[in-house]
Protein backbone atom coordinates (compact mmCIF):
# COMPACT_ATOMS: atom_id res chain seq x y z
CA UNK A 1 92.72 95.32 89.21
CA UNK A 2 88.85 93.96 89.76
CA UNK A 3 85.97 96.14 90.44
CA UNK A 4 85.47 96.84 93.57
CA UNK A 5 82.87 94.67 95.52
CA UNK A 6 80.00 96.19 96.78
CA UNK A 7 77.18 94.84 99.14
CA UNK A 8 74.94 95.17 101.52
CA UNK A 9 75.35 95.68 105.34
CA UNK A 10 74.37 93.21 108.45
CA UNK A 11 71.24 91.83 109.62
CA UNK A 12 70.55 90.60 113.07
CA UNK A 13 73.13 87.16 113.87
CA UNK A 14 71.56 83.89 113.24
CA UNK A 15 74.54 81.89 112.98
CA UNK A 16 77.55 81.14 115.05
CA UNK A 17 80.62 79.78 113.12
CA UNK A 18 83.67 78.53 115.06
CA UNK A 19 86.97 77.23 113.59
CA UNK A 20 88.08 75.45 115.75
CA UNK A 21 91.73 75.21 114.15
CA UNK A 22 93.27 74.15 110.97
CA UNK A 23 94.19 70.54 111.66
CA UNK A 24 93.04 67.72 109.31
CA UNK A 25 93.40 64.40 109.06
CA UNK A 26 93.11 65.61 105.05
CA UNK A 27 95.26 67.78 102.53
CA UNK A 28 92.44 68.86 99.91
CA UNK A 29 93.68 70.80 96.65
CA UNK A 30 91.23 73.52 97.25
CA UNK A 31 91.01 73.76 101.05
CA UNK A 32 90.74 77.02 101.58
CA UNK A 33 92.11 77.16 105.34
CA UNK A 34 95.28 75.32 103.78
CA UNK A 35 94.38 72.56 106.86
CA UNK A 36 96.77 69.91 106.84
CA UNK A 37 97.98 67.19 109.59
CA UNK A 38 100.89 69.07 110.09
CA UNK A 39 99.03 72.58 111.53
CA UNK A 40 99.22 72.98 114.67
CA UNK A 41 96.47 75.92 115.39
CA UNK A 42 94.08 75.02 118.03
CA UNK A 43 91.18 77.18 120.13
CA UNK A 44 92.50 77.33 123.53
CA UNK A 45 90.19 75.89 126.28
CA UNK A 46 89.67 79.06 127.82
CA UNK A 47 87.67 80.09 124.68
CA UNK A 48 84.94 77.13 124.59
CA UNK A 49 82.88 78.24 127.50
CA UNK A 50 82.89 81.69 125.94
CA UNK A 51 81.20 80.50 122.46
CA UNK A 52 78.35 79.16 124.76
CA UNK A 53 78.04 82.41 126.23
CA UNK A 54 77.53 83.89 123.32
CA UNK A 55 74.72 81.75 122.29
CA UNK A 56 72.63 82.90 125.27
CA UNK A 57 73.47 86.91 124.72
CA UNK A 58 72.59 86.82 121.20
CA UNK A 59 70.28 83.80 121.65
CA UNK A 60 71.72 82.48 118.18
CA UNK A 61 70.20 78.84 117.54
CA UNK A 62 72.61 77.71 115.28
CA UNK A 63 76.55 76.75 116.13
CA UNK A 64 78.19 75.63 112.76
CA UNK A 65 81.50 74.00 113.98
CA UNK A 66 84.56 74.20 111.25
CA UNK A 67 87.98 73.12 111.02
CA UNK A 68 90.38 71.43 109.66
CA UNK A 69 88.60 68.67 111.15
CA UNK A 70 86.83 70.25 114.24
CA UNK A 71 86.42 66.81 115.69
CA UNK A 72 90.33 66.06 115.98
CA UNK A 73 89.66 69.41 119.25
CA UNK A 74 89.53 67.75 122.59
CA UNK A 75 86.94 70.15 123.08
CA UNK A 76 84.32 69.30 120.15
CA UNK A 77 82.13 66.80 122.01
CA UNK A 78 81.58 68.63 124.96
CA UNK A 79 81.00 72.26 123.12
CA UNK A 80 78.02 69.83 121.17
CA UNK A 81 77.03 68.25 123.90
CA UNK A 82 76.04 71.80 126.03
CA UNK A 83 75.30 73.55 123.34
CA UNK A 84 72.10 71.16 122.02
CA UNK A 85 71.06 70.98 125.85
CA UNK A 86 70.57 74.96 124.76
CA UNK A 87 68.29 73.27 122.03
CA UNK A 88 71.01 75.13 119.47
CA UNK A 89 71.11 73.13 116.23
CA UNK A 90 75.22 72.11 115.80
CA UNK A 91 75.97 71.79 112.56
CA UNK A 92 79.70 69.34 112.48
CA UNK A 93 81.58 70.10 108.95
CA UNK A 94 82.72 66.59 108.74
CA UNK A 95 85.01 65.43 106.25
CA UNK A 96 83.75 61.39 106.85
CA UNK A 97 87.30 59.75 106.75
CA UNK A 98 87.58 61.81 110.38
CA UNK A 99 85.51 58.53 111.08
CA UNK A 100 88.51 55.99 111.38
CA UNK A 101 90.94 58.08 112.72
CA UNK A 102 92.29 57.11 116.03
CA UNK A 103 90.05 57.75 118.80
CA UNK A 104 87.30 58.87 116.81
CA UNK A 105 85.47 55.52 116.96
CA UNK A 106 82.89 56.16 118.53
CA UNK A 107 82.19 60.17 117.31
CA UNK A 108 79.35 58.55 114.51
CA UNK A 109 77.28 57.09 117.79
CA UNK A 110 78.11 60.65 119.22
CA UNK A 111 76.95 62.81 116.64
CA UNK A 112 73.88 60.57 116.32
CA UNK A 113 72.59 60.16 119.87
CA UNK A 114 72.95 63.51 120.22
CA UNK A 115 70.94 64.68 116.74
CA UNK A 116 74.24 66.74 115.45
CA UNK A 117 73.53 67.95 111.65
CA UNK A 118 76.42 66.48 109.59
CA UNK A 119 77.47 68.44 106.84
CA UNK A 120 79.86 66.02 105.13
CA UNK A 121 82.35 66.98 101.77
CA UNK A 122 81.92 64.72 98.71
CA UNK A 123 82.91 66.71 95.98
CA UNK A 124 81.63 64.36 93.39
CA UNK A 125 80.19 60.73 93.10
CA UNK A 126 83.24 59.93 90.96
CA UNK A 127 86.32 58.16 92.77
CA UNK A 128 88.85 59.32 90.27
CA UNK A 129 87.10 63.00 90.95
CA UNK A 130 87.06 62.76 94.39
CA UNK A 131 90.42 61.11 94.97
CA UNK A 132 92.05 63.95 92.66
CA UNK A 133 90.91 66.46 94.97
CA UNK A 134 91.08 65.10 97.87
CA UNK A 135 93.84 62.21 98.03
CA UNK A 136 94.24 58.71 97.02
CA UNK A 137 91.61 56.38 99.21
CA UNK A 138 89.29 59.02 100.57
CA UNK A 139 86.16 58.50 98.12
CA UNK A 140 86.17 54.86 98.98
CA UNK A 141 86.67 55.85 103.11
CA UNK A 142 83.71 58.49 102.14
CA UNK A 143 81.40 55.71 100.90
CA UNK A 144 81.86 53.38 104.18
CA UNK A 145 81.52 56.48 106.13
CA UNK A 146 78.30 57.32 104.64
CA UNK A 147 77.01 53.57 104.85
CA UNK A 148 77.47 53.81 108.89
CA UNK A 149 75.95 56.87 108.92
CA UNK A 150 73.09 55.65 107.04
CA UNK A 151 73.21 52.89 109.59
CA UNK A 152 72.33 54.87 112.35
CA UNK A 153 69.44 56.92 110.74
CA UNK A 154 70.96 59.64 109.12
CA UNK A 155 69.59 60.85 106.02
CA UNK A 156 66.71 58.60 106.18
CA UNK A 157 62.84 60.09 106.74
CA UNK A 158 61.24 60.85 110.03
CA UNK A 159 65.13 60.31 112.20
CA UNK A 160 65.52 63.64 113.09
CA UNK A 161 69.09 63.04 111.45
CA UNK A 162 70.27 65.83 109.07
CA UNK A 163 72.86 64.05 106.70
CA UNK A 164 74.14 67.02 104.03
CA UNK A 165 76.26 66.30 101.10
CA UNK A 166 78.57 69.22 100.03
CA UNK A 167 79.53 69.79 96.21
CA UNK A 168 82.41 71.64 94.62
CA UNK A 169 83.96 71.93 91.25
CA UNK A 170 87.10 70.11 90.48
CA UNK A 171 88.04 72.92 88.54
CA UNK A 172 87.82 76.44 87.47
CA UNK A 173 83.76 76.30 86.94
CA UNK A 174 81.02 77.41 89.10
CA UNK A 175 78.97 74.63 90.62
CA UNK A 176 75.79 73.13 88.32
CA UNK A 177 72.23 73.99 89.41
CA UNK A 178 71.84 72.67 92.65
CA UNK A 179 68.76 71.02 92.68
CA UNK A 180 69.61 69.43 89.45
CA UNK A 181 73.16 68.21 90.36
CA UNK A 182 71.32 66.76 93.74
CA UNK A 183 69.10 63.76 91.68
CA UNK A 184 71.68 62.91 89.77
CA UNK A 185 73.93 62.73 93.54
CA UNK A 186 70.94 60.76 94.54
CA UNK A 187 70.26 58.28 91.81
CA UNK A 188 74.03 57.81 91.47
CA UNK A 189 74.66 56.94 95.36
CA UNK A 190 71.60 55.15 95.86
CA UNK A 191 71.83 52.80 92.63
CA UNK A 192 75.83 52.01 93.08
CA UNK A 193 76.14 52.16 96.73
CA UNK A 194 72.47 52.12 98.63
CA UNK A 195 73.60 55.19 100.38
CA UNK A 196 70.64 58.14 101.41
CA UNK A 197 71.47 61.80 102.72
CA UNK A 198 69.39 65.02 102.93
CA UNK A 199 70.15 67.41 100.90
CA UNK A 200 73.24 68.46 98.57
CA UNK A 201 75.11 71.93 98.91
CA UNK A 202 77.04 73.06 95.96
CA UNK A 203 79.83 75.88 97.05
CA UNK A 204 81.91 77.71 94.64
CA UNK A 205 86.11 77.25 95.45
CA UNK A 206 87.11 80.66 96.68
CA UNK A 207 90.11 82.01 95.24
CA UNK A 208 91.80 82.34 98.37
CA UNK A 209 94.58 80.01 99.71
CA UNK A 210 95.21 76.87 98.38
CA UNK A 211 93.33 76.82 95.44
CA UNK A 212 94.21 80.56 95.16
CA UNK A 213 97.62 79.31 95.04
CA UNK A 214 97.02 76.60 92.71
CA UNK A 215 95.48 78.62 90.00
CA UNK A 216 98.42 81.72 90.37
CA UNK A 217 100.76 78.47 89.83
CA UNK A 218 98.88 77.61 86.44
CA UNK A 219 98.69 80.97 85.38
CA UNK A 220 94.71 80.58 85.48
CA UNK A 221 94.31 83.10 88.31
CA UNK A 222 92.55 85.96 86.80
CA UNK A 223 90.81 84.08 84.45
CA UNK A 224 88.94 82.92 87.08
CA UNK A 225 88.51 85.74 88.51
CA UNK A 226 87.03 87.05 85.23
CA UNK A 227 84.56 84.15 85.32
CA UNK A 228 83.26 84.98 88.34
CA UNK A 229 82.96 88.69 87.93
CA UNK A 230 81.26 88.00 84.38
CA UNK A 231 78.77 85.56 86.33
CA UNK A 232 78.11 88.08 88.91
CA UNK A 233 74.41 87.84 89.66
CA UNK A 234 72.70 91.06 92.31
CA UNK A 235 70.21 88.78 92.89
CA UNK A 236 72.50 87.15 95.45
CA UNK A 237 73.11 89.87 97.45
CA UNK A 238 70.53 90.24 100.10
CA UNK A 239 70.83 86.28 100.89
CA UNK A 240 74.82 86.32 101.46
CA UNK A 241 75.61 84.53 104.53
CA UNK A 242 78.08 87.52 105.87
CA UNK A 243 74.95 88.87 106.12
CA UNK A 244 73.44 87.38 109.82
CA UNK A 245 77.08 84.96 110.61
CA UNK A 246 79.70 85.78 113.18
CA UNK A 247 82.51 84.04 112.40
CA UNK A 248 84.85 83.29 115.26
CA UNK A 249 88.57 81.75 114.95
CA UNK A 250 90.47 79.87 116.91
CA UNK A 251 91.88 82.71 118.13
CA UNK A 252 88.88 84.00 119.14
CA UNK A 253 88.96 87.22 116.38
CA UNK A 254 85.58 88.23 114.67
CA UNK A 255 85.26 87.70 111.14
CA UNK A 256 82.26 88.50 108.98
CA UNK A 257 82.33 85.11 106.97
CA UNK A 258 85.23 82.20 107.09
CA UNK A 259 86.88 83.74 104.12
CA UNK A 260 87.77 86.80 105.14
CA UNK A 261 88.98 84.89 108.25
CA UNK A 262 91.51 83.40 105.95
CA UNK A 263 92.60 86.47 104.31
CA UNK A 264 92.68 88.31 107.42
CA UNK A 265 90.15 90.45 106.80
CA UNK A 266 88.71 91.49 110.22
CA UNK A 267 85.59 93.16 110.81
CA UNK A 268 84.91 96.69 109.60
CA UNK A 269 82.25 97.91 112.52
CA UNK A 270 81.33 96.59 115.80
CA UNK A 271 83.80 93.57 118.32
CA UNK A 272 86.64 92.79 117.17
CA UNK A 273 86.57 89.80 119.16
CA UNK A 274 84.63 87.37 121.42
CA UNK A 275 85.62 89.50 124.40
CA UNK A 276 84.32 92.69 123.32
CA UNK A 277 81.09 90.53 122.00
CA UNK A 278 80.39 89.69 125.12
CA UNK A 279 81.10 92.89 127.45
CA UNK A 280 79.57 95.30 124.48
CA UNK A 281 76.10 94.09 123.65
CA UNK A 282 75.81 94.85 120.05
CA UNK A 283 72.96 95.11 117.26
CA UNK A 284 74.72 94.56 113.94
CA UNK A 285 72.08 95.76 112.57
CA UNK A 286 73.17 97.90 109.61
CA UNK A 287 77.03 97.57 110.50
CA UNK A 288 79.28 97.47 107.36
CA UNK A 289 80.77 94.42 106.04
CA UNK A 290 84.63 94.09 105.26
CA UNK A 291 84.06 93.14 101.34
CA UNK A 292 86.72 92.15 99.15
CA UNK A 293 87.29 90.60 95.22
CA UNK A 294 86.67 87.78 96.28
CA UNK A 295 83.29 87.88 97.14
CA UNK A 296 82.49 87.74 94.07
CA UNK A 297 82.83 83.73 94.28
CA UNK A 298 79.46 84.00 96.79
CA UNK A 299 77.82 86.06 94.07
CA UNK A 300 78.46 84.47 90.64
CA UNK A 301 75.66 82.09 89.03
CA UNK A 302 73.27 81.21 91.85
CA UNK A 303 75.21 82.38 94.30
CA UNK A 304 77.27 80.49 97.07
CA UNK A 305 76.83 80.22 100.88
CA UNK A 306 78.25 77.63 104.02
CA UNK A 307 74.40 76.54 103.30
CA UNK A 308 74.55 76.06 99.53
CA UNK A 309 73.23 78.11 96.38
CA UNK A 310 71.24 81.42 97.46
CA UNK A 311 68.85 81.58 94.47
């Protein structure tokens, strides 16, 4: 047994997230939706309209779209669309290789013309790194996605286009300091590759899932939960994203953050889902959060959130 997780309770909402299901063009080692090409999970079109709803009620002015690869939903472009006419900032968790799938063509143009934050995975500058994690061909994919997208503005000054790089270990460590790790991202892809982006994110794996299952499978499981519990840092805890986030699946159940949505962890206090968000205008202010071990992963070192370090 671990000790028991404790933290603090809800702010205000801030943040909309949305999974909008678990297929992926992508099978990642650590994925910790276990999104594949095979899952068939998908938000039901009934449910979009309701998401923009909930913008206005709570007047939240930021939709963070998820997946899998939330572009492969017949529904992404048009959620984006209405939602920045709301002058919401939509934040696409892109995976890059998304970029020459079928029909996806033209989604770079798309997220471009209509200033969509991209939030792109490249787990390391290293093609044997990035391949290991994430399958044989994407790092190189990654790079020619990042040169178009460099093409059209993003991650250059004065664009308006937000072009995020996220970081994760390989393995069972916690991510370097994330300034720190970012020059050496940015010397690294400029110098080999010309290639310019924003800002980098460094996220700790969860043990939950995929790599959860992965690590039980080496027998490593409890070491690394021991790691994180040893790295646990307080400091974290008033900046943890469960904090002001309501996580929505594509069910359209509440979570407090996307990993509990994995585990199944529903909400402790207040909707249960986007139904009773809507008809029940609610404060969250001060309502409990559904905590678990594994929130220690957001705590240990500086601290991990959807946005990056907290410290």
């Amino acid at each position: 047994m671990f000790p028991k997780f404790v933290g603090p309770a809800r702010v205000a909402p801030e943040v909309l997230q949305v999974n909008l299901g678990y297929r992926c063009n992508q099978r990642c080692t650590h994925c910790h939706v276990n999104a594949s090409p095979e899952r068939e999970e998908m938000m039901s079109g009934e449910l979009i309209p309701k998401l923009l709803d909930v913008l206005d009620l709570y007047r939240i002015k930021v939709l963070d779209i998820t997946g899998g690869a939330p572009e492969l939903h017949p529904h992404f472009k048009s959620l984006a669309e209405q939602a920045r006419s709301k002058e919401v900032e939509v934040i696409d968790r892109c995976n890059l290789t998304i970029l020459f799938e079928n029909e996806q063509k033209e989604l770079a143009n798309f997220l471009a013309n209509n200033k969509i934050t991209i939030v792109a995975s490249l787990p390391c500058y290293s093609q044997e790194n990035v391949d290991k994690q994430r399958g044989e061909g994407v790092f190189e994919k990654s790079i020619r996605a990042l040169n178009i997208l460099n093409g059209l503005g993003y991650g250059k000054r004065d664009t308006g286009l937000t072009l995020n790089l996220v970081y994760n270990p390989v393995g069972m460590s916690l991510p370097p300091e994330q300034k720190e790790l970012e020059e050496q991202y940015r010397n690294q892809l400029r110098n080999s590759y010309r290639i310019e982006f924003s800002n980098l994110i460094t996220i700790t794996n969860m043990p939950i899932q995929r790599f959860s299952n992965e690590l039980k499978r080496n027998g490593n499981y409890n070491e690394y939960m021991n790691l994180l519990i040893r790295k646990y840092n307080p400091n974290n805890l008033e900046h943890l994203m469960c904090r002001n986030i309501i996580s929505v699946d594509w069910q359209g159940k509440l979570y407090d953050c996307d990993f509990n949505q994995q585990l199944g962890i529903g909400v402790k206090t207040g909707p249960r889902n986007i139904d009773e968000l809507l008809h029940h205008k609610t404060d969250f202010e001060g309502n409990q959060i559904a905590f678990g071990s594994h929130c220690y992963g957001c705590t240990a070192g500086s601290g991990s959130s959807c946005s990056g370090s907290l410290l």
